[in-house]
Structure formats: C-alpha cells, structure tokens
Protein backbone atom coordinates (compact mmCIF):
# COMPACT_ATOMS: atom_id res chain seq x y z
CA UNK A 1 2.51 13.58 13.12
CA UNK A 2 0.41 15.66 11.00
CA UNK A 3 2.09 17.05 7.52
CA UNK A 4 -0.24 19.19 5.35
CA UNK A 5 -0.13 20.36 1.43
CA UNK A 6 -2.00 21.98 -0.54
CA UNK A 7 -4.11 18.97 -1.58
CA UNK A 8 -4.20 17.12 1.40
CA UNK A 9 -3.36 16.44 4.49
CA UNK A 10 -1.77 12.88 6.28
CA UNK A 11 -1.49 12.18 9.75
CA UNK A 12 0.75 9.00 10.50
CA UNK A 13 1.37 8.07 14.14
CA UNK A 14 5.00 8.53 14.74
CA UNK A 15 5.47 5.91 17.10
CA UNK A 16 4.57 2.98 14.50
CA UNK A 17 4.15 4.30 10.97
CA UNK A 18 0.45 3.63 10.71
CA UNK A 19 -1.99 5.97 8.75
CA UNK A 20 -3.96 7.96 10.80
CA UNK A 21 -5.88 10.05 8.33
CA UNK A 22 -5.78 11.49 4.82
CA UNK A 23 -8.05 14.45 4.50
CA UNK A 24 -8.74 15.94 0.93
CA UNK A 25 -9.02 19.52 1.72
CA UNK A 26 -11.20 20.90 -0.82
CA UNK A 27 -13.99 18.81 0.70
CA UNK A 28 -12.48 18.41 4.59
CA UNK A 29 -13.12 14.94 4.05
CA UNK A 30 -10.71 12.13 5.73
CA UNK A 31 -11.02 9.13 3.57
CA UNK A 32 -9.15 6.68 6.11
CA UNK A 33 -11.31 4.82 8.69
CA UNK A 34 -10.28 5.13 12.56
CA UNK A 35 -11.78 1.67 13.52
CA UNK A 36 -10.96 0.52 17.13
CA UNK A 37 -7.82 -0.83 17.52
CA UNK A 38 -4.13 -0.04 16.01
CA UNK A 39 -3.33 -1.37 12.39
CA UNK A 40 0.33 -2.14 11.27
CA UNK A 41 1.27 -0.24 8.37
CA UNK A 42 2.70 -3.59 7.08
CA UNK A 43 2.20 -7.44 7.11
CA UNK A 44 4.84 -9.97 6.39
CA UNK A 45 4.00 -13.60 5.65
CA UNK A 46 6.80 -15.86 6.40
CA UNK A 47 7.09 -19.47 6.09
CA UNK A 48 9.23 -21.91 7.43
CA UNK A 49 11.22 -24.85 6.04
CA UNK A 50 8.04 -27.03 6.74
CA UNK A 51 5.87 -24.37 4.64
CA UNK A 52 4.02 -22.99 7.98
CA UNK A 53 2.90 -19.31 7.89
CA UNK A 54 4.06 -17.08 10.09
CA UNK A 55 2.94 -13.86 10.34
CA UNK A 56 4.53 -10.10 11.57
CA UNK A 57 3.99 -7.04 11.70
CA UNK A 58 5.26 -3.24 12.39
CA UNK A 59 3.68 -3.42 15.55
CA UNK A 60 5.68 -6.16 16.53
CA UNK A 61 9.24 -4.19 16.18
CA UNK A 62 11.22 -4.18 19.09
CA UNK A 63 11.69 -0.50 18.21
CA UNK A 64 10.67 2.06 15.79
CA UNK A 65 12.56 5.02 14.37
CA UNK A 66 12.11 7.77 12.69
CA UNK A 67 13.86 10.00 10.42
CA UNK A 68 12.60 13.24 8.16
CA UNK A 69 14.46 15.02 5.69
CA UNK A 70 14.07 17.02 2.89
CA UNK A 71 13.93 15.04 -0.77
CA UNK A 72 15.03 18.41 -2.74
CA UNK A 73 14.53 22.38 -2.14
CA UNK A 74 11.03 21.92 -4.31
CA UNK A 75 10.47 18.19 -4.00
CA UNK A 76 9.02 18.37 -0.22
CA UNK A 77 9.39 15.94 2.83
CA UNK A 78 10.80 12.19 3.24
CA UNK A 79 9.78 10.38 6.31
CA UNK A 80 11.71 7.17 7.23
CA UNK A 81 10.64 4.46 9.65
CA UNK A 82 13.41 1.96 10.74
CA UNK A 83 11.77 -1.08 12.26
CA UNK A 84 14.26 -3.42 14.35
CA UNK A 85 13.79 -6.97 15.45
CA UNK A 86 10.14 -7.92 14.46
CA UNK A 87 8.61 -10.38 16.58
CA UNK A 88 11.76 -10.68 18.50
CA UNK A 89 13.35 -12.16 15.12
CA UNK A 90 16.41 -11.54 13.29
CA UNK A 91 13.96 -9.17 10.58
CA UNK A 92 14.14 -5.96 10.48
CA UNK A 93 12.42 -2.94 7.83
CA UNK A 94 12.43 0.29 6.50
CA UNK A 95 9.29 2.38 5.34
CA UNK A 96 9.90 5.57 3.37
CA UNK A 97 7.48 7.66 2.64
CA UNK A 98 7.12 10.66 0.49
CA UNK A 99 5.48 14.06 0.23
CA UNK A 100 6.60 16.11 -2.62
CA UNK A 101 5.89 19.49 -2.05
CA UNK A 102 2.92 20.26 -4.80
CA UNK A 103 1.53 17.09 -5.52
CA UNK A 104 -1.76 15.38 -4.76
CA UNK A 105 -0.01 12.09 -4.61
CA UNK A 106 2.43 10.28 -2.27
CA UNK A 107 4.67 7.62 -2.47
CA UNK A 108 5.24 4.72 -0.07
CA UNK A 109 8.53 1.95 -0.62
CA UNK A 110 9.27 -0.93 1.67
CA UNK A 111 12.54 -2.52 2.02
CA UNK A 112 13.66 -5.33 4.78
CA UNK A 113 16.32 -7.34 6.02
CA UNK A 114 15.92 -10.84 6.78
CA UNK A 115 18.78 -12.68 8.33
CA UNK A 116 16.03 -15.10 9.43
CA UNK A 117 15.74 -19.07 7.86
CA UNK A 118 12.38 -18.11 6.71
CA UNK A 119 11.67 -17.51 3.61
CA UNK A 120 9.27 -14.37 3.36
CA UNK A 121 6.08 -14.87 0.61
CA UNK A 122 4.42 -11.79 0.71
CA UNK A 123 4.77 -7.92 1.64
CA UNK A 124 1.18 -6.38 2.84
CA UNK A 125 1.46 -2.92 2.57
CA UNK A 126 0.31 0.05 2.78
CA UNK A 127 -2.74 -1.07 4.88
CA UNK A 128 -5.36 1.19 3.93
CA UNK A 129 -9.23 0.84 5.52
CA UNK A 130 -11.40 3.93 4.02
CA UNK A 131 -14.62 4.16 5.50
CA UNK A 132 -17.91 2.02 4.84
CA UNK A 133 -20.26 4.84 3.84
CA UNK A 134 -20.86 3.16 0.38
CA UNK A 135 -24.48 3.37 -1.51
CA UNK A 136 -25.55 0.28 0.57
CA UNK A 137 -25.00 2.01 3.66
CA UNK A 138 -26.76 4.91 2.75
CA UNK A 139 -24.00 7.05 2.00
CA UNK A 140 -22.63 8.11 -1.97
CA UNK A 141 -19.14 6.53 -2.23
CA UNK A 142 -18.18 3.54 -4.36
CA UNK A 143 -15.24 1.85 -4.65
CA UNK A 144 -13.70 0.73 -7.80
CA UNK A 145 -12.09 -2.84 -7.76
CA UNK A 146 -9.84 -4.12 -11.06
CA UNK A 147 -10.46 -7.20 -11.34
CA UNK A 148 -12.81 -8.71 -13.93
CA UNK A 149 -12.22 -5.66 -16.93
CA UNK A 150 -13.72 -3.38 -13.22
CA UNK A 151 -16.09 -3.66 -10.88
CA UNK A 152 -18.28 -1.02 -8.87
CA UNK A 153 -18.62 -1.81 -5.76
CA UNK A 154 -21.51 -0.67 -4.01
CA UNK A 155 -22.39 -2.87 -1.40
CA UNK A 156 -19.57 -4.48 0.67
CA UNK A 157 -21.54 -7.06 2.27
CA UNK A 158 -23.03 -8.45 -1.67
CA UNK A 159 -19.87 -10.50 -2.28
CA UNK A 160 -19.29 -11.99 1.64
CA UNK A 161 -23.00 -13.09 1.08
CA UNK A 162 -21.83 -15.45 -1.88
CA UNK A 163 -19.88 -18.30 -2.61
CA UNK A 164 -17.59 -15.41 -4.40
CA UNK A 165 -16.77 -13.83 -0.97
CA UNK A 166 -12.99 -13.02 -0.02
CA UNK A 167 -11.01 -15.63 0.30
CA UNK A 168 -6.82 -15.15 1.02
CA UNK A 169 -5.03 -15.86 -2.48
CA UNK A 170 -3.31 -18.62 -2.33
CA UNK A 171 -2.54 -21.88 -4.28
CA UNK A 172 -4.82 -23.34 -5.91
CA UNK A 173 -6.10 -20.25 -7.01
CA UNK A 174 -9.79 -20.28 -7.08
CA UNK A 175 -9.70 -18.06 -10.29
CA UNK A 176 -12.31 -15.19 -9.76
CA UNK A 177 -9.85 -12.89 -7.20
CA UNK A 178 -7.85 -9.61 -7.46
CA UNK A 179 -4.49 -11.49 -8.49
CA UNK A 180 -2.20 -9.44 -10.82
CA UNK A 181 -1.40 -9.83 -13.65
CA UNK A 182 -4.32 -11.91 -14.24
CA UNK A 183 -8.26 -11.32 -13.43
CA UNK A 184 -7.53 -8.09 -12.30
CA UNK A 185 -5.96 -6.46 -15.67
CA UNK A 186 -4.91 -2.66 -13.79
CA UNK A 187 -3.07 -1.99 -11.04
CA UNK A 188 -4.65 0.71 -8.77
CA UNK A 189 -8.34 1.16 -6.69
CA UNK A 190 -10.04 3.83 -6.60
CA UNK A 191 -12.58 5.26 -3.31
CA UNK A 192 -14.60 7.88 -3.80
CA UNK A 193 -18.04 9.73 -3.13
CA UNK A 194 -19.62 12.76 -4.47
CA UNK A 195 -16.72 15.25 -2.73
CA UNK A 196 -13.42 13.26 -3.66
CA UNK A 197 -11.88 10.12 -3.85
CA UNK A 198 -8.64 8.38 -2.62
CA UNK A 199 -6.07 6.71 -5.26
CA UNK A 200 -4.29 3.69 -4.07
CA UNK A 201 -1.87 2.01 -6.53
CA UNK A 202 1.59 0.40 -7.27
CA UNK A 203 3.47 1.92 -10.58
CA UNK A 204 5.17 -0.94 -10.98
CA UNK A 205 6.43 -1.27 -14.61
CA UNK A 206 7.86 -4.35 -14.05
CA UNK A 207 4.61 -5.88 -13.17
CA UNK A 208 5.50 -7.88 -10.43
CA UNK A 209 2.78 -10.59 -8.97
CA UNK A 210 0.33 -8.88 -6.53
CA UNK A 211 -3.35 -9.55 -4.83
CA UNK A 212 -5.28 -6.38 -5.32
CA UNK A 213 -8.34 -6.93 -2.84
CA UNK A 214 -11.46 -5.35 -0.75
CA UNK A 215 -12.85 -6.59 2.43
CA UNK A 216 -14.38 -5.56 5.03
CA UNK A 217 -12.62 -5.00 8.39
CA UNK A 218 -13.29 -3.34 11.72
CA UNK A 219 -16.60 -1.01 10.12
CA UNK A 220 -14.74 -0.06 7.80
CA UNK A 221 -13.28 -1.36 3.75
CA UNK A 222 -9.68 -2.72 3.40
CA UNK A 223 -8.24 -1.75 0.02
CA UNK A 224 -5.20 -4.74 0.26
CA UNK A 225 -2.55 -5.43 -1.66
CA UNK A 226 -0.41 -8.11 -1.26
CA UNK A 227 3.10 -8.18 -3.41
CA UNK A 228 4.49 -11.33 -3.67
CA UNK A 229 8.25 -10.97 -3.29
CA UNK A 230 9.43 -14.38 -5.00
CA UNK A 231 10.81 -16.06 -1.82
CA UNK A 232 12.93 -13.75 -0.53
CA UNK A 233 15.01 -15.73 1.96
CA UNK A 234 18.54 -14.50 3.66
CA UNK A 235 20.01 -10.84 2.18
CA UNK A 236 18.09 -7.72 1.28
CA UNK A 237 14.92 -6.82 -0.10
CA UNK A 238 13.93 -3.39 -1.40
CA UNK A 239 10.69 -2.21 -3.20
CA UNK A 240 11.80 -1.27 -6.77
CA UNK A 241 8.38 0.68 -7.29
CA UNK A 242 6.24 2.82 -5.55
CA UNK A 243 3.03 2.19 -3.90
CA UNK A 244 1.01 5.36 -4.04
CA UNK A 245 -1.87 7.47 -2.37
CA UNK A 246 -3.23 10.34 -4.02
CA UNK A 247 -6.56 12.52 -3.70
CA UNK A 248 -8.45 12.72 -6.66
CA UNK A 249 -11.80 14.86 -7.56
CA UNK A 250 -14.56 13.49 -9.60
CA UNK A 251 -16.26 9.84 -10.67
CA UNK A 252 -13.22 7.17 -11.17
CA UNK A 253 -12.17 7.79 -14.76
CA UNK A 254 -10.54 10.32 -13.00
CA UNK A 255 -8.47 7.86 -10.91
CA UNK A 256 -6.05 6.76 -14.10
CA UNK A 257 -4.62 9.93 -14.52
CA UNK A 258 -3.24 9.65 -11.08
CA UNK A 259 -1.39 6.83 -12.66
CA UNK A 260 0.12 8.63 -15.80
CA UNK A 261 1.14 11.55 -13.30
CA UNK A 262 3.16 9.43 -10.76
CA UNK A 263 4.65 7.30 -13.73
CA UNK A 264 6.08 10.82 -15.13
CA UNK A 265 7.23 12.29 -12.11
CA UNK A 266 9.08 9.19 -10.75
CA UNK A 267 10.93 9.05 -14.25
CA UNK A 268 11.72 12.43 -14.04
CA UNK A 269 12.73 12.00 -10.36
CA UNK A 270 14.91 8.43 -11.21
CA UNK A 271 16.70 10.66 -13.92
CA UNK A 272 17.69 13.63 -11.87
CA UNK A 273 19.32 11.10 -9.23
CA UNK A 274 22.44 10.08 -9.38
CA UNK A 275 23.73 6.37 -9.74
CA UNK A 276 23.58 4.38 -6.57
CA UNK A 277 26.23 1.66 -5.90
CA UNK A 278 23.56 -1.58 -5.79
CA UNK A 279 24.24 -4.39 -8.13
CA UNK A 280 22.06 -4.76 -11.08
CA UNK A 281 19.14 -7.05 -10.99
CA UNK A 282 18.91 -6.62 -7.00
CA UNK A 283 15.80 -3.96 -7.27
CA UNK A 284 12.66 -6.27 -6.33
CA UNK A 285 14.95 -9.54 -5.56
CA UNK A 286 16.93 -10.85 -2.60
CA UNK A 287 20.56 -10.34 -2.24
CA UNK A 288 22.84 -12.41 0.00
C-alpha cells in the first residue's frame, strides 16, 4: 500500500502493517532500510507468573485486518490494522495510523487486548531501521540520539566496539542508556543527511517510562523505542499519545520543531473531538 502527500510518501505492506518505505520527496530519498527479511511493526514483551519473557509479534497474528477511512474532509487518511490471536494466544491489537492531509508528520497509536495471564512489560513500536549510510560509512547522514544532554552519532559500530555498546534496558539499569525520563532528557531522534532527515518521536505529555535506543540491525540502524506499559495484565490497553514520523529538511535543530507542530495539532485535533465514553484514568493503563 503506497499513500503519497505532498511531503512524503509511505508504503506499508498491507498484509502485516510493517513500514516499507518513507520517501521525502523534495530529495526522492527513502529513509527506511529494506534489509532482508520481514520486520513486525510491533514487539510485545510478556512475562509470566515465574517472570520469564516471552516475546510476540505482528507477524505472529493469526490474522491481520485492515481498515481505511477518512479522519475529516481536510484532515486526510486513517489506516487501521486489527491483529487477532498473536502467537496463537488469547492477545490481540490494533495499530492506527494517520496521514493528515497537509502535514509532513504522521501519527502512529497502539492499543491491545490481553485476556492472557501474562502480564505484558513493554510495547516496541513503531520499528523503524533507516539506512547505515552514516559519515563512517562514507556517506553524510548522522543520527541524533537523546541521551546524555545529545549525542551525534556518526559511526554505528564506535559504541558496539566498547564496553558502552547496546545492551537491552532492563533492571539493574547499567546507567549510561536511552531510558526516559532519565539519561536521555528529550523524547524524539532525529536521521538525517545533507538532503533531509526523518523525525521519530512520542508526544507524550504525560511522560511515561520509555527506552529511546540505536543499534544496528540487518545493514541497517534501528531507531527503538520501547514504552513500558506498567504491567498491563488482563483488560485493555490503549496508547494515550502518539508516536510520530515526520520528514524534516536541514541539520537537527530542525528536528524540535517537528515536536512543537505535532503537540499543537493533536491539541487542536483532541479539542475538535467529541467526548468518548472511556472511564477516566484508563488512557495509558489497563482496564479489567
């Protein structure tokens, strides 16, 4: 599925969700890596009573559905994947993604079901790989990482090569990682070269615990983030913020304002809706 504007254009694959491409069309560049096999468009770590991980994915749906419909006469397309019975379990999740109409940014919610005796730990999503054609590798792109007041990243292999290299966050934490709030202060990364950039973030006012990571993966960068979902056990789960992607022209103090523009247009979006019937306090928390 291929959806242009006049920004950009996305390809996802219909059958599973997964980004395909994300082309900046100024420049005619696509910022995603192919690599060579299928990537989920989300991760879910479960564990189990005994604390063992478990691990699934949207591949791993017993089916995949999808619906597109219009968000408003000027606000552009909303795509909706309905994922049943992941990894044969009693788990199922919805992926909504959105494409206003004159915008260079997109936003991307996840929401799930778990009727499951897991509890689930953390949400990986949306998994983004951009290519490797950094400084290092003799191209002009740099990516920029939040952690530590911001760090340029011009060589992915400099970190793996050091006792600092990527590590899974997890408990204990060992302190010099992409964990937010904490050593990584903002909450968006930023790819870019000489032509454009890509803007990956989550405008989440609430400020919710996350791992905001790089690593290298199949030839190409992963720009991860994790958001911890506080347990979520038996009931509903739903995304109160969204994760967005966005092109972006120029060095990456031009990545922020990406940030002030989705914060204004989802507040202006939130106040044109009207009231939905969910309970209070049931936004980014389970309810039974």
């Amino acid at each position: 599925m291929i959806i242009e504007r006049s920004a950009y254009t996305i390809e996802l694959d219909s059958a599973n969700g997964s980004l395909l491409a994300f082309t900046d069309k100024r420049s005619g560049k696509n910022m995603i890596h192919g690599g060579s096999a299928a990537r989920p468009i989300f991760t879910l770590r479960l564990r189990d009573d005994a604390g063992q991980a478990l691990d699934v994915t949207a591949l791993q749906a017993a089916s995949v559905t999808l619906e597109q419909a219009s968000i408003s006469a000027d606000d552009g397309t909303q795509l909706r994947f309905k994922y049943t019975k992941l990894n044969n379990l009693d788990l199922d999740a919805v992926v909504e993604v959105d494409l206003p109409q004159d915008s260079n940014l997109t936003d991307w919610r996840i929401s799930f079901d778990n009727r499951t005796s897991y509890l689930v730990e953390w949400v990986d999503f949306p998994d983004v790989v951009v290519p490797n054609d950094l400084v290092a590798a003799g191209g002009t792109a740099r990516i920029l990482w939040p952690a530590h007041e911001g760090v340029l990243i011009e060589d992915i292999g400099r970190r793996e090569n050091t006792w600092l290299k990527y590590q899974e966050t997890g408990y204990p934490s060992k302190g010099w990682d992409g964990t937010y709030p904490g050593p990584a202060p903002t909450q968006f990364m930023a790819y870019y070269d000489d032509d454009c950039g890509l803007y990956v973030g989550a405008h989440d006012a609430r400020h919710h615990v996350k791992s905001i990571e790089f690593l290298p993966f199949d030839g190409g960068v992963r720009l991860q983030y994790r958001i911890f979902v506080e347990g979520a056990g038996q009931g509903s789960y739903r995304m109160n913020f969204n994760m967005v992607l966005g092109v972006f022209h120029g060095d990456w103090h031009q990545a922020p304002s990406c940030t002030d523009v989705g914060s204004n247009r989802e507040a202006r979006r939130r106040a044109s809706r009207t009231i939905r019937s969910s309970p209070p306090g049931t936004g980014n928390r389970p309810s039974s």
